[in-house]
Structure formats: structure tokens, C-alpha cells
PDB file of N, CA and C in Angstrom:
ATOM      1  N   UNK A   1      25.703  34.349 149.269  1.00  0.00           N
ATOM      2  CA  UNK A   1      24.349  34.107 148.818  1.00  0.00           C
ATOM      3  C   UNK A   1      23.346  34.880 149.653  1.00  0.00           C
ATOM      4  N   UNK A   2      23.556  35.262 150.793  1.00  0.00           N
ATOM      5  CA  UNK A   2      22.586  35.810 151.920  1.00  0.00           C
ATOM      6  C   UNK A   2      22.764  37.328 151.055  1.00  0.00           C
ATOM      7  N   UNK A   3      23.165  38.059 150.820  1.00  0.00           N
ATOM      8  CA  UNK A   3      22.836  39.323 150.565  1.00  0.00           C
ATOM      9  C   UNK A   3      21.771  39.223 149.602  1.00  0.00           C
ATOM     10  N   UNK A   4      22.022  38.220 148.248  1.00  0.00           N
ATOM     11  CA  UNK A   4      21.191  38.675 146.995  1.00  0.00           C
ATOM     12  C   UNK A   4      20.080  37.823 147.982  1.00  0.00           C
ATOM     13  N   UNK A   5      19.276  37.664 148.738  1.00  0.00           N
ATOM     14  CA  UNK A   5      18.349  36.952 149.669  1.00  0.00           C
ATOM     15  C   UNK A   5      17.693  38.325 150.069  1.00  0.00           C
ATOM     16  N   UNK A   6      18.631  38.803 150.197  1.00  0.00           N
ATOM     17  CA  UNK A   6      18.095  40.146 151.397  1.00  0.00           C
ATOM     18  C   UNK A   6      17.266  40.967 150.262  1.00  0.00           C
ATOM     19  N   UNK A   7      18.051  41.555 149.162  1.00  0.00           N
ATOM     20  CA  UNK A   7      18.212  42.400 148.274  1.00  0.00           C
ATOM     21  C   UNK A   7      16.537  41.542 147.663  1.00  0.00           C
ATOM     22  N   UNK A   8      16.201  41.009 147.086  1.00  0.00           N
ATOM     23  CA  UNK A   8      15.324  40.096 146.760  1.00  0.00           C
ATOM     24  C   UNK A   8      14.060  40.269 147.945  1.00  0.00           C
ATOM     25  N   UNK A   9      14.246  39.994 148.767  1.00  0.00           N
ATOM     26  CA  UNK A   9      12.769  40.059 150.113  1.00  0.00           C
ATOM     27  C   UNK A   9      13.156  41.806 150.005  1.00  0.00           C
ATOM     28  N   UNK A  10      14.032  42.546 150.104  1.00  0.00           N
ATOM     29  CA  UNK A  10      13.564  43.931 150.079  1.00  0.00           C
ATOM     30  C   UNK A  10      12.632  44.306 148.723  1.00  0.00           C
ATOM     31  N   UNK A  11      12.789  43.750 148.036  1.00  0.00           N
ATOM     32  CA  UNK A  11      11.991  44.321 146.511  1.00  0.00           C
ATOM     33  C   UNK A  11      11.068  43.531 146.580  1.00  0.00           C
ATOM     34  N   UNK A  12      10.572  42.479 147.117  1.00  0.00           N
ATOM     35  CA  UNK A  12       9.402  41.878 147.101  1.00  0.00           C
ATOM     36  C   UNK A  12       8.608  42.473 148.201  1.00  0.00           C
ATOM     37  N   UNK A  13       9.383  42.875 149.620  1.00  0.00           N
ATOM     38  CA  UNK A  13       8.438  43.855 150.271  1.00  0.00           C
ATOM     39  C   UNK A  13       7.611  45.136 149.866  1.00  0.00           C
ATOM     40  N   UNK A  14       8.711  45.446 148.918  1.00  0.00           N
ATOM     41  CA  UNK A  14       8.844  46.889 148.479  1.00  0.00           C
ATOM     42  C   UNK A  14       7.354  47.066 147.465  1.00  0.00           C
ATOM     43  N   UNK A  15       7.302  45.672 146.579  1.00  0.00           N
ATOM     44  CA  UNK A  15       6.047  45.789 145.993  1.00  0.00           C
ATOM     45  C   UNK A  15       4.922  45.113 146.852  1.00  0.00           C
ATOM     46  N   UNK A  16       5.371  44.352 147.775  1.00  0.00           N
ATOM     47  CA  UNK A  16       3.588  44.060 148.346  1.00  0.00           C
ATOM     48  C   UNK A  16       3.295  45.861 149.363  1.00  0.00           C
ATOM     49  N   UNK A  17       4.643  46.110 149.234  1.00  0.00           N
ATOM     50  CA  UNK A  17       4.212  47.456 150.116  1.00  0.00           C
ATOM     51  C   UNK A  17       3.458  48.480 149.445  1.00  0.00           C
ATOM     52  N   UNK A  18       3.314  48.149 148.323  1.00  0.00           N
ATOM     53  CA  UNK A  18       2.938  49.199 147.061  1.00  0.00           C
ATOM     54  C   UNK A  18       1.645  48.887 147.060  1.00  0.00           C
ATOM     55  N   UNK A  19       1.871  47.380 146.422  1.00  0.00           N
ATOM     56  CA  UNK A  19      -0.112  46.841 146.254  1.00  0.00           C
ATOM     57  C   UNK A  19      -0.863  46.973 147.290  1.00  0.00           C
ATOM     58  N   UNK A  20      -0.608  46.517 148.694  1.00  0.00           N
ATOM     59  CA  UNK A  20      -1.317  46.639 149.719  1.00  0.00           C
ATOM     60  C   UNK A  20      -1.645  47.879 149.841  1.00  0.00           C
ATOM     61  N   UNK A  21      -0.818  48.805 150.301  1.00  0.00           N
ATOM     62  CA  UNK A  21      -0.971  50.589 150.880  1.00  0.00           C
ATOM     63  C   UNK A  21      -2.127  50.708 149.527  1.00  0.00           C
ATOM     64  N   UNK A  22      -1.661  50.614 148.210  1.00  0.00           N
ATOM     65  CA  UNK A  22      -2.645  51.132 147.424  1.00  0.00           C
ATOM     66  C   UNK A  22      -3.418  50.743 146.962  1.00  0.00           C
ATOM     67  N   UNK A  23      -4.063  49.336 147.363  1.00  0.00           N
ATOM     68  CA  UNK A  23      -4.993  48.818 147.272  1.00  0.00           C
ATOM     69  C   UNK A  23      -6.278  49.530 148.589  1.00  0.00           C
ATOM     70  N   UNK A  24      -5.392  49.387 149.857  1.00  0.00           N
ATOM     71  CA  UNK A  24      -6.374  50.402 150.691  1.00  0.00           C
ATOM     72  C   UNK A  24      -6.383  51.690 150.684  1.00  0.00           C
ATOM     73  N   UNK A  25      -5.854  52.757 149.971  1.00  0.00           N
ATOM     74  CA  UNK A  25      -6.026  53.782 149.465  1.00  0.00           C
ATOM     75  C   UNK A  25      -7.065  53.834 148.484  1.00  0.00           C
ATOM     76  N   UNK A  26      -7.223  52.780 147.897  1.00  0.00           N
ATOM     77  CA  UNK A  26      -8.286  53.022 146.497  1.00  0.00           C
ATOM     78  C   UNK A  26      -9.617  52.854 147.382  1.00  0.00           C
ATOM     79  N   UNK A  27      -9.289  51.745 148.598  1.00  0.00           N
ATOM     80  CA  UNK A  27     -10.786  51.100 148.971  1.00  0.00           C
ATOM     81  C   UNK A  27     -11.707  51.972 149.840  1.00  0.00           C
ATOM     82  N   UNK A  28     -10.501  52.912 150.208  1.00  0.00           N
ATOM     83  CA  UNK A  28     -10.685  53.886 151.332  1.00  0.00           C
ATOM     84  C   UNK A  28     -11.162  54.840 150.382  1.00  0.00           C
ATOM     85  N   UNK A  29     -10.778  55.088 149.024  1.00  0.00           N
ATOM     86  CA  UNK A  29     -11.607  56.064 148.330  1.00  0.00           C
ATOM     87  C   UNK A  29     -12.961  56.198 147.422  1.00  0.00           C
ATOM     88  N   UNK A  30     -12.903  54.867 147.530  1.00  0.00           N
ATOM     89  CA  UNK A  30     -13.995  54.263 147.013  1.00  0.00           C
ATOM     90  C   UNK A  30     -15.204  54.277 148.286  1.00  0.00           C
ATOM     91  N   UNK A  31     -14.888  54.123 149.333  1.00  0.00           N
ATOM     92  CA  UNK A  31     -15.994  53.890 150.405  1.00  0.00           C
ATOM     93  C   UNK A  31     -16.493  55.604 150.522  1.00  0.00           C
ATOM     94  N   UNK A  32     -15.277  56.680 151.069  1.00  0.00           N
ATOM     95  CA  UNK A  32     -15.266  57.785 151.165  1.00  0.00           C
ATOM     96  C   UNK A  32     -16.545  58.827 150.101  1.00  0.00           C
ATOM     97  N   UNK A  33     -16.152  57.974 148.688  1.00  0.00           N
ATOM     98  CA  UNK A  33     -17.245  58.504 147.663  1.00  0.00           C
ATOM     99  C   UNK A  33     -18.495  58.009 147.702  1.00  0.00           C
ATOM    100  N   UNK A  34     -18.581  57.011 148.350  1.00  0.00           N
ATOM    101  CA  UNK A  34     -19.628  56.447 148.287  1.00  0.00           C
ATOM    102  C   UNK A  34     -20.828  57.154 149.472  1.00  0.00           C
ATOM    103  N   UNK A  35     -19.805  57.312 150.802  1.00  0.00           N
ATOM    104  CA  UNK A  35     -20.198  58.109 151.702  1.00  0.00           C
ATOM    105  C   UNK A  35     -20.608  58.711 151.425  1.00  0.00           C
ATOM    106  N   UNK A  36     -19.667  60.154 150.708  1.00  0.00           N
ATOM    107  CA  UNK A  36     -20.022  61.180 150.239  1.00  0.00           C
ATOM    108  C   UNK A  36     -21.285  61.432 149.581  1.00  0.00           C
ATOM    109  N   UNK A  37     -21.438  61.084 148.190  1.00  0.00           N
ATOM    110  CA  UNK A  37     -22.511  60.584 147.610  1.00  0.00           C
ATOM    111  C   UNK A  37     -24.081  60.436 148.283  1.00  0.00           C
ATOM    112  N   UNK A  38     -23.777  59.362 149.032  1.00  0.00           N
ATOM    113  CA  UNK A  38     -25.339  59.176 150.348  1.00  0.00           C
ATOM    114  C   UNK A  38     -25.467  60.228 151.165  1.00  0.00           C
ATOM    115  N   UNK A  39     -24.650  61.027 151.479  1.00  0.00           N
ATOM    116  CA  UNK A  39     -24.848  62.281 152.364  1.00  0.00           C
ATOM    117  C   UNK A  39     -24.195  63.414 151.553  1.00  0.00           C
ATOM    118  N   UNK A  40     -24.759  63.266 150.727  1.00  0.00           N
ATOM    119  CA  UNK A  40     -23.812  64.880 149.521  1.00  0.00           C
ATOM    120  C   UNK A  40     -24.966  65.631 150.187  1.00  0.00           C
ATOM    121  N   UNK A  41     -26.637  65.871 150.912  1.00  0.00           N
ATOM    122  CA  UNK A  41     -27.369  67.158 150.876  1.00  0.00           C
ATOM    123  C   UNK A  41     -26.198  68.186 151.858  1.00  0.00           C
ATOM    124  N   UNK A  42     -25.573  66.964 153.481  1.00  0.00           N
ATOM    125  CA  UNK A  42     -25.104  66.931 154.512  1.00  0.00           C
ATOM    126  C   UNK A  42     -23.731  67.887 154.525  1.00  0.00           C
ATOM    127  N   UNK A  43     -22.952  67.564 153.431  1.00  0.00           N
ATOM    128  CA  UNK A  43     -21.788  68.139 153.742  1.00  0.00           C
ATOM    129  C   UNK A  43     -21.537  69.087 151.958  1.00  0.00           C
ATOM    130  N   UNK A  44     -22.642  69.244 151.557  1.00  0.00           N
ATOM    131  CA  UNK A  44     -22.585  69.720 150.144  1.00  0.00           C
ATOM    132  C   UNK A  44     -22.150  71.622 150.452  1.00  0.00           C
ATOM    133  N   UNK A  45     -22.708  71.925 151.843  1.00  0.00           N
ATOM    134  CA  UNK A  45     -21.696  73.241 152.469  1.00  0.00           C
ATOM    135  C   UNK A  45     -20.408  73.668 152.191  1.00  0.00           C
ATOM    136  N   UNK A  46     -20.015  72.295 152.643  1.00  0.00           N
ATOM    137  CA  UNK A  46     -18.301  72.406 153.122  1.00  0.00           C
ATOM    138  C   UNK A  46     -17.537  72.393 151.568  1.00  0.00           C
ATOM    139  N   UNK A  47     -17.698  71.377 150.747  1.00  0.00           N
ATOM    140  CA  UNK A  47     -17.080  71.616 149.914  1.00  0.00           C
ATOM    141  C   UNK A  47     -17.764  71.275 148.887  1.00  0.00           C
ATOM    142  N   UNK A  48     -18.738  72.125 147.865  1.00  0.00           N
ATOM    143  CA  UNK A  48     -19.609  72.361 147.045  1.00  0.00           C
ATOM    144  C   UNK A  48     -19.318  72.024 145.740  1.00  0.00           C
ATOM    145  N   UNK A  49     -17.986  71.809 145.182  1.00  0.00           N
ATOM    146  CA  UNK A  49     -17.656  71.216 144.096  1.00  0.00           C
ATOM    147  C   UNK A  49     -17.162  70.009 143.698  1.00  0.00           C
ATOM    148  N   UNK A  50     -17.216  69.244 145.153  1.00  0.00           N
ATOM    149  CA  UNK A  50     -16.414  68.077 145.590  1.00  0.00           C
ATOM    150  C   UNK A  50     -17.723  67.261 145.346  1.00  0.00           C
ATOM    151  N   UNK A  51     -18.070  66.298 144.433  1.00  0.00           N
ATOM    152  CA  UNK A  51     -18.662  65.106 144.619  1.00  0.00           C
ATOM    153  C   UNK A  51     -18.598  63.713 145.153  1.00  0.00           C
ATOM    154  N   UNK A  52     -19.297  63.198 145.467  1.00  0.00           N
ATOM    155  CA  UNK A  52     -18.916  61.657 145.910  1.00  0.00           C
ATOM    156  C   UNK A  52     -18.796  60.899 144.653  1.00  0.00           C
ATOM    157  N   UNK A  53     -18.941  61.068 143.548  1.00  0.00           N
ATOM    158  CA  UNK A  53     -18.971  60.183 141.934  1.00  0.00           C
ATOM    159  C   UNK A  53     -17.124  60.422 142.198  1.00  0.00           C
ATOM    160  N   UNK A  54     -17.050  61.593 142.050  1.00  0.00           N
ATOM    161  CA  UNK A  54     -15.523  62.341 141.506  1.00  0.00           C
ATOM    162  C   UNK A  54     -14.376  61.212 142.366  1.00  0.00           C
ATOM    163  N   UNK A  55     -14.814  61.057 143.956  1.00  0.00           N
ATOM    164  CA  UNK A  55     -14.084  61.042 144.981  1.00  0.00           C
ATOM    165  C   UNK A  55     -13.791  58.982 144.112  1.00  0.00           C
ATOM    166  N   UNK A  56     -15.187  58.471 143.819  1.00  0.00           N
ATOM    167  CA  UNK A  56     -15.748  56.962 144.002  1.00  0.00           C
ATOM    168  C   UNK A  56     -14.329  57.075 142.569  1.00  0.00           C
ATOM    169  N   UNK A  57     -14.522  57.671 141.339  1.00  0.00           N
ATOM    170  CA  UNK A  57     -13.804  57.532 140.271  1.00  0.00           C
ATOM    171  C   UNK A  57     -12.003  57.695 140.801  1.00  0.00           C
ATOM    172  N   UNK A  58     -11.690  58.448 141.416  1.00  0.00           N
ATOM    173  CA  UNK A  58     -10.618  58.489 141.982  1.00  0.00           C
ATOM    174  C   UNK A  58      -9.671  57.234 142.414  1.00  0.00           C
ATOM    175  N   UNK A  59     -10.975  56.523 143.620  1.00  0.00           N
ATOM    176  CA  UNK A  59     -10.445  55.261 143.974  1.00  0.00           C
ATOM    177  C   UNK A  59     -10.274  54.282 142.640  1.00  0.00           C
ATOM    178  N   UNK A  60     -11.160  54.284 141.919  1.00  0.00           N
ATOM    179  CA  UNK A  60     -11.106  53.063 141.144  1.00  0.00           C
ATOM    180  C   UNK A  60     -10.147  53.536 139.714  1.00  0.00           C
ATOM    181  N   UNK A  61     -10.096  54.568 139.516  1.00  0.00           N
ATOM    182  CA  UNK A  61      -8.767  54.816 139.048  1.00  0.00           C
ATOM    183  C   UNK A  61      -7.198  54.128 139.253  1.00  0.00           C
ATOM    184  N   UNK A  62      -7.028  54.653 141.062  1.00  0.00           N
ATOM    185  CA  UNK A  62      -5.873  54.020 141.483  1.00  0.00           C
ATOM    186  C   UNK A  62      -5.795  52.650 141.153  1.00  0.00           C
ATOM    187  N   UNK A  63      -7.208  51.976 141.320  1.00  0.00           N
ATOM    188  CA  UNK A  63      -7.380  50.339 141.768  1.00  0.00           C
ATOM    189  C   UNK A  63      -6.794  50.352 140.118  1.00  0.00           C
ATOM    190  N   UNK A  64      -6.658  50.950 139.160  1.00  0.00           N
ATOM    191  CA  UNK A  64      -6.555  50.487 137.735  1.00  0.00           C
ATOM    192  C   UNK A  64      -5.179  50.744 137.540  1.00  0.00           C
ATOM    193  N   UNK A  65      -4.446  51.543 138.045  1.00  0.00           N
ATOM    194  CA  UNK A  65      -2.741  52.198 138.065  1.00  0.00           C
ATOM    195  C   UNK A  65      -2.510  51.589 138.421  1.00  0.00           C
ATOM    196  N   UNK A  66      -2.569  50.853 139.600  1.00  0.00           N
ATOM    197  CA  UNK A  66      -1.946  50.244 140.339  1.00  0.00           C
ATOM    198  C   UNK A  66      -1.043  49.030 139.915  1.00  0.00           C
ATOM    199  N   UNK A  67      -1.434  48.161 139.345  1.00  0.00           N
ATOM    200  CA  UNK A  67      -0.511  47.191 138.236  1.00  0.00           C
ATOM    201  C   UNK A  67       0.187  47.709 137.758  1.00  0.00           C
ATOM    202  N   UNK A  68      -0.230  49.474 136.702  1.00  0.00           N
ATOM    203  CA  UNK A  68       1.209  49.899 136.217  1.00  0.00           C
ATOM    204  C   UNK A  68       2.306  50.208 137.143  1.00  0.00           C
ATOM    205  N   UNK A  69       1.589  50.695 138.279  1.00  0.00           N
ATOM    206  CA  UNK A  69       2.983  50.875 139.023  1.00  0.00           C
ATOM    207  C   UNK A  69       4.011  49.942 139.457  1.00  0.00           C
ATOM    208  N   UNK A  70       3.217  48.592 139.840  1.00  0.00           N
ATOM    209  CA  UNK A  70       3.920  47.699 140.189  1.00  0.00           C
ATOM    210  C   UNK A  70       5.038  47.251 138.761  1.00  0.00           C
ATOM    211  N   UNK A  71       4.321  47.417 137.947  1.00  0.00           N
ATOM    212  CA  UNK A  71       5.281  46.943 136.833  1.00  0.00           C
ATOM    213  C   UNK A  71       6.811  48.199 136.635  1.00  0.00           C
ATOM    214  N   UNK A  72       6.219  49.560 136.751  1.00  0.00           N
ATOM    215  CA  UNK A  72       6.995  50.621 137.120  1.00  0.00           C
ATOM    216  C   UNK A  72       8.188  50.309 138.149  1.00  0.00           C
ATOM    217  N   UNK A  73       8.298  50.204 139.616  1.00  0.00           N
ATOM    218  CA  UNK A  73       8.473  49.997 140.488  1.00  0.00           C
ATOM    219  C   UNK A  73       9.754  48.908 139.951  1.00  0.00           C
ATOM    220  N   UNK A  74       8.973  47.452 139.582  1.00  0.00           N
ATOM    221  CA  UNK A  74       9.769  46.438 138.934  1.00  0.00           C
ATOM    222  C   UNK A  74      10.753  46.823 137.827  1.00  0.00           C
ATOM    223  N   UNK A  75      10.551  47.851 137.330  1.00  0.00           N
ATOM    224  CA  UNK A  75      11.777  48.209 136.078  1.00  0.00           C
ATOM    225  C   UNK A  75      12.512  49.350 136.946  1.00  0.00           C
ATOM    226  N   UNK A  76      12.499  50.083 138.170  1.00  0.00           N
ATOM    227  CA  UNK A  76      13.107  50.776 138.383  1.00  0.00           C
ATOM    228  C   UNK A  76      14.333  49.709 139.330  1.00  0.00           C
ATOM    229  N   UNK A  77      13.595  48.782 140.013  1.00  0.00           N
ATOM    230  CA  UNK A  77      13.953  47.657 140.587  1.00  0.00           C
ATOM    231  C   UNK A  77      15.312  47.217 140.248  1.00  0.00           C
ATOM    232  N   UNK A  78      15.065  46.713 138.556  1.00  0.00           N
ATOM    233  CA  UNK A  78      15.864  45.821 138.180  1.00  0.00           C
ATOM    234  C   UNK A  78      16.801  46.528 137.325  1.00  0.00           C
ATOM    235  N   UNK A  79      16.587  47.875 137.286  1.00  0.00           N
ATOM    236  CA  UNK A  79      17.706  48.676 136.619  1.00  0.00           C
ATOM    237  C   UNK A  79      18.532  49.295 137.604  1.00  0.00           C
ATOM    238  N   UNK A  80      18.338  49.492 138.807  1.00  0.00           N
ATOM    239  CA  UNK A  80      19.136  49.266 139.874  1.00  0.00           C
ATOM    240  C   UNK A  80      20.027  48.158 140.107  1.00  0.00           C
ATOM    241  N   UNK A  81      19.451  46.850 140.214  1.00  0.00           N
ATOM    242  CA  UNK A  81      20.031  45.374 140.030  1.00  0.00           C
ATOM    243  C   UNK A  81      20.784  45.000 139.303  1.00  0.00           C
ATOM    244  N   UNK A  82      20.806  46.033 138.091  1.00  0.00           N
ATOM    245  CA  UNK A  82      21.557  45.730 136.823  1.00  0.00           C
ATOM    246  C   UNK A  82      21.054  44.248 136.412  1.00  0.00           C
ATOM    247  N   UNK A  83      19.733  43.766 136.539  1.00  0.00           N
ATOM    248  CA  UNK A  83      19.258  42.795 135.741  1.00  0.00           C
ATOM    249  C   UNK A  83      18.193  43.170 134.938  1.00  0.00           C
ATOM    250  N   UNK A  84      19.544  42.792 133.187  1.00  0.00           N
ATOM    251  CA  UNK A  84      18.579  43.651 132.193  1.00  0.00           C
ATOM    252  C   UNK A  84      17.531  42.791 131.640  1.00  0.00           C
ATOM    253  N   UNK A  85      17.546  41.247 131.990  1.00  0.00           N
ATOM    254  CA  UNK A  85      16.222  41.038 131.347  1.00  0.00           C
ATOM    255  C   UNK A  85      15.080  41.451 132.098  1.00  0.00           C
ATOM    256  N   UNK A  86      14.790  41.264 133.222  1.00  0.00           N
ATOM    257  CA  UNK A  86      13.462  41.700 134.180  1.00  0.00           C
ATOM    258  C   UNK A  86      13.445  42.909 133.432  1.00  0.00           C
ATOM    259  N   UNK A  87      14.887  44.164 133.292  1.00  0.00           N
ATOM    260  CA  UNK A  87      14.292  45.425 132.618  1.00  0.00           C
ATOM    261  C   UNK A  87      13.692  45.439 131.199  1.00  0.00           C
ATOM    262  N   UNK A  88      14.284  44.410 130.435  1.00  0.00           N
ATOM    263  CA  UNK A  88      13.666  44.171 129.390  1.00  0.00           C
ATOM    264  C   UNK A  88      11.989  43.931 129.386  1.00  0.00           C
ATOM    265  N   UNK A  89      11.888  43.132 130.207  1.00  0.00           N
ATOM    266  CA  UNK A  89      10.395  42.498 130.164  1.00  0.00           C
ATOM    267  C   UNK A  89       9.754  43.656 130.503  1.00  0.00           C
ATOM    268  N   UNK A  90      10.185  44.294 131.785  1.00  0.00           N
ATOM    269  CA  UNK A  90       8.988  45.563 132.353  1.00  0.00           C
ATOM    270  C   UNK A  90       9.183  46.640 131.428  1.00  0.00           C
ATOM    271  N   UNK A  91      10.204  46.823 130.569  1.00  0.00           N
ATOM    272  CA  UNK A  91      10.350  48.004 129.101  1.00  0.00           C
ATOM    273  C   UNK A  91       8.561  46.891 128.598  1.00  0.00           C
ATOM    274  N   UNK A  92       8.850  46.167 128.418  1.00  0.00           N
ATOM    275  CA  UNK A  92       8.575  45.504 127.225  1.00  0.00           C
ATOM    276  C   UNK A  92       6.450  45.549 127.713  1.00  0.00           C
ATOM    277  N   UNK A  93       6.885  45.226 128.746  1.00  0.00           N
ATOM    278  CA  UNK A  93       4.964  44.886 129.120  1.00  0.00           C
ATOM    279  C   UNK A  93       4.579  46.624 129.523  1.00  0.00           C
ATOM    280  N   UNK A  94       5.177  48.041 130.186  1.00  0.00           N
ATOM    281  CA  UNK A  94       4.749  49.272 129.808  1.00  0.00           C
ATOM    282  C   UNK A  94       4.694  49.984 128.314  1.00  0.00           C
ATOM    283  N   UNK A  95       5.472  49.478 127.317  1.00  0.00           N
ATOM    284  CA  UNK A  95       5.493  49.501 125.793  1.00  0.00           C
ATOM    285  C   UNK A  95       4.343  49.219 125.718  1.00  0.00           C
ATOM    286  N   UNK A  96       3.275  47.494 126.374  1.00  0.00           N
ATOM    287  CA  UNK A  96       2.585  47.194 125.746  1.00  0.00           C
ATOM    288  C   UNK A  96       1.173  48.092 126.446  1.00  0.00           C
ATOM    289  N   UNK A  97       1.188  48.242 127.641  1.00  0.00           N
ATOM    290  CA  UNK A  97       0.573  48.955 128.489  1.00  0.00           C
ATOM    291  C   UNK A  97      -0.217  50.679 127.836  1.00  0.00           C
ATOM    292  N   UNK A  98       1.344  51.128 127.191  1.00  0.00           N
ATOM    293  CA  UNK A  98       1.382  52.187 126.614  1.00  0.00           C
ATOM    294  C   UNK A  98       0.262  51.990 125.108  1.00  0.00           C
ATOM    295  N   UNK A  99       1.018  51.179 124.636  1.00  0.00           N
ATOM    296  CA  UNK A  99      -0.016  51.272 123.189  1.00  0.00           C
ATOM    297  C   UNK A  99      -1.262  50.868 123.197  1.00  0.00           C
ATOM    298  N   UNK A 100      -1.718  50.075 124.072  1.00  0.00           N
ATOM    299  CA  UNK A 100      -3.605  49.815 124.832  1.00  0.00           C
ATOM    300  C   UNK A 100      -3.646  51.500 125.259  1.00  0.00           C
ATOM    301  N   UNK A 101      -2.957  52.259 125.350  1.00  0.00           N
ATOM    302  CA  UNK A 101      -3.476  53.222 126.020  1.00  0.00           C
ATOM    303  C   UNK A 101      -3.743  54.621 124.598  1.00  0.00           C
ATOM    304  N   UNK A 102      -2.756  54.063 124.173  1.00  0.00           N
ATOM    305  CA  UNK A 102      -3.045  55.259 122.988  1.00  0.00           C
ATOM    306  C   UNK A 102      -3.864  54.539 122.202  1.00  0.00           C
ATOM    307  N   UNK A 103      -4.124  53.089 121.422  1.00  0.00           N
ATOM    308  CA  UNK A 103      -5.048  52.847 120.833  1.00  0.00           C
ATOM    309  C   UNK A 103      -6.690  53.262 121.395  1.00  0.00           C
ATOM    310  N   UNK A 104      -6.660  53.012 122.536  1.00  0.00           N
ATOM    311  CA  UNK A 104      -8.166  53.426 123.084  1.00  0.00           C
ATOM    312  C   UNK A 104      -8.036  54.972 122.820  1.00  0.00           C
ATOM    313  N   UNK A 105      -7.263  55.815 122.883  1.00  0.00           N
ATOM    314  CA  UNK A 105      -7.800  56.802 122.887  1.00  0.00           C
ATOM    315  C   UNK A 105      -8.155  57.365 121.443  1.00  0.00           C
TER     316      UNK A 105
END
């Protein structure tokens, strides 16, 4: 019983390791643009095509992926595990993920 224990806290690390890191990646890009932005006269030298909007949209992008990945992550997870319902479900909720994505467009 101790292995599938182990195997289990590794994939649950594995995704808080995901949400966390990229939750402060987004926040860190979100602040960065924001920076940017308030001092765009300051550093508008250095890199002249680079906005702080571009940098702010970036972060909050990720902040919006980020669920897909976790759901990603979870089907690569459990197709490793050879447990096909979890793969079923995460087929089943990026299917649904997918068609919100083409209907909006």
C-alpha cells in the first residue's frame, strides 16, 4: 500500500508544483507590466516595442492556462497510472475546454 501513497503525494506535489510556480509567474508578470507601464517614458530606450499592457496581458493569460494545464498534467498523470477513468474525465473536461474555445472564436 505505501508505494501507491508515494506515487499519489508525487502527483499531487507535482500539480501544486505547477499551480503555485505558475501562479507566481503570472503575478510576477502582472506586477512587472504594471511596472513597466508606470515607467514606460524610463525604460521605453531599452526596449521600444515592449509594452507594459503586452507584459500585464501575458501574466493574466498564464493566470487563465493555468487550469488547463493542471487538467493537462492530470491526463498525462493518469495515463501513466494506467487509470483510465481519471483519463477519461481529463479527455473529457479538455474536449469540453476545447469546444468553449472554438465556439468563442
Amino acid at each position: 500500500m505505501k508505494p501507491t501513497t508515494n506515487r499519489l503525494g508525487r502527483c499531487e506535489q507535482s500539480i501544486a508544483g505547477l499551480l503555485w510556480n505558475g501562479t507566481w509567474l503570472a503575478s510576477a508578470l502582472v506586477t512587472a507590466g504594471i511596472a513597466l507601464g508606470a515607467t514606460h517614458d524610463v525604460w521605453s530606450f531599452l526596449a521600444p516595442s515592449l509594452s507594459g499592457y503586452d507584459v500585464m496581458k501575458t501574466g493574466v493569460a498564464l493566470f487563465i492556462i493555468l487550469p488547463i494545464a493542471r487538467v493537462a498534467l492530470m491526463l498525462v498523470m493518469s495515463l501513466r497510472e494506467r487509470d483510465y477513468i481519471y483519463t477519461a474525465i481529463s479527455v473529457f473536461v479538455l474536449a469540453v475546454i476545447a469546444a468553449g474555445v472554438m465556439v468563442e472564436l
